[in-house]
Protein backbone atom coordinates (compact mmCIF):
# COMPACT_ATOMS: atom_id res chain seq x y z
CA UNK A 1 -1.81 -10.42 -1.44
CA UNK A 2 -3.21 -8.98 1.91
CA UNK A 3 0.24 -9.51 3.29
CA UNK A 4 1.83 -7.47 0.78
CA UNK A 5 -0.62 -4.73 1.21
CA UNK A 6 0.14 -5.26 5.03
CA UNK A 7 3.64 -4.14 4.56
CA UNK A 8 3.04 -1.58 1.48
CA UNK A 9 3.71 1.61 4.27
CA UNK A 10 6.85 0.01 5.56
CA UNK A 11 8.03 -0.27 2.47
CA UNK A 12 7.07 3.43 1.58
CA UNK A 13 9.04 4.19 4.96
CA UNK A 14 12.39 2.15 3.99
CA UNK A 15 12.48 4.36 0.84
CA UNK A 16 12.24 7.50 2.18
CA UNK A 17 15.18 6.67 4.96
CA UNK A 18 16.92 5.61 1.55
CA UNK A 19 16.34 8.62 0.04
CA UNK A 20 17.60 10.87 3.67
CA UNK A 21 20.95 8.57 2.96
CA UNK A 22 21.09 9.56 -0.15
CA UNK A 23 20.86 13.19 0.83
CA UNK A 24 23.25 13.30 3.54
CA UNK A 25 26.00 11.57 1.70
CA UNK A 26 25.90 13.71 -1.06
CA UNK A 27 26.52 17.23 -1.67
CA UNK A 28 23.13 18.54 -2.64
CA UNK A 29 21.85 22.21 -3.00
CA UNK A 30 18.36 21.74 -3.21
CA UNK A 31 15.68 20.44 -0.72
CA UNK A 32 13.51 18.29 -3.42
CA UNK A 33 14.87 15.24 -2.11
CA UNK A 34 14.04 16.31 1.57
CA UNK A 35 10.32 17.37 0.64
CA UNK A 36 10.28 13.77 -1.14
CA UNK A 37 11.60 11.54 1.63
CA UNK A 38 8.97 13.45 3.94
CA UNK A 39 6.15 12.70 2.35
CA UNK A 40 7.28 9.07 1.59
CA UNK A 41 7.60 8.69 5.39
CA UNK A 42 4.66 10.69 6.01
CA UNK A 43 2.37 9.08 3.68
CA UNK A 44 3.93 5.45 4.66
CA UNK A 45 3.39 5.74 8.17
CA UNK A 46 -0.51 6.78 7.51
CA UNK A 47 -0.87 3.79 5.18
CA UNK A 48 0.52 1.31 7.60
CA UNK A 49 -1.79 2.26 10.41
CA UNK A 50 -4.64 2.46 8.00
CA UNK A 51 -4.22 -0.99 6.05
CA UNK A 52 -3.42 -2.52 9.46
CA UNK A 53 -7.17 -1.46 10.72
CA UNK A 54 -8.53 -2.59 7.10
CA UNK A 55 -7.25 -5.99 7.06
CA UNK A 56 -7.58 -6.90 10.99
């Protein structure tokens, strides 16, 4: 389970670079899919450095 928890912000990160796809494939108008796939990245990133110093 620790190695799941490990990898928990990469897999936060993976979905918001899903999401920017997503966005610049399609023809959207508004920018809640941006704000989204920030803070997924955002907030991934910060959990994989922090669970990486909790579980070391």
């Amino acid at each position: 389970m620790n190695e799941f928890l490990k990898y928990a912000g990469v897999v936060l990160v993976l979905l918001g670079v899903v999401l920017l796809g997503v966005y610049a494939f399609q023809n959207m108008v508004s920018n809640t899919l941006l704000v989204v796939s920030a803070l997924l990245l955002i907030g991934g990133v910060a959990m994989h450095v922090i669970l990486n110093r909790i579980f070391e």
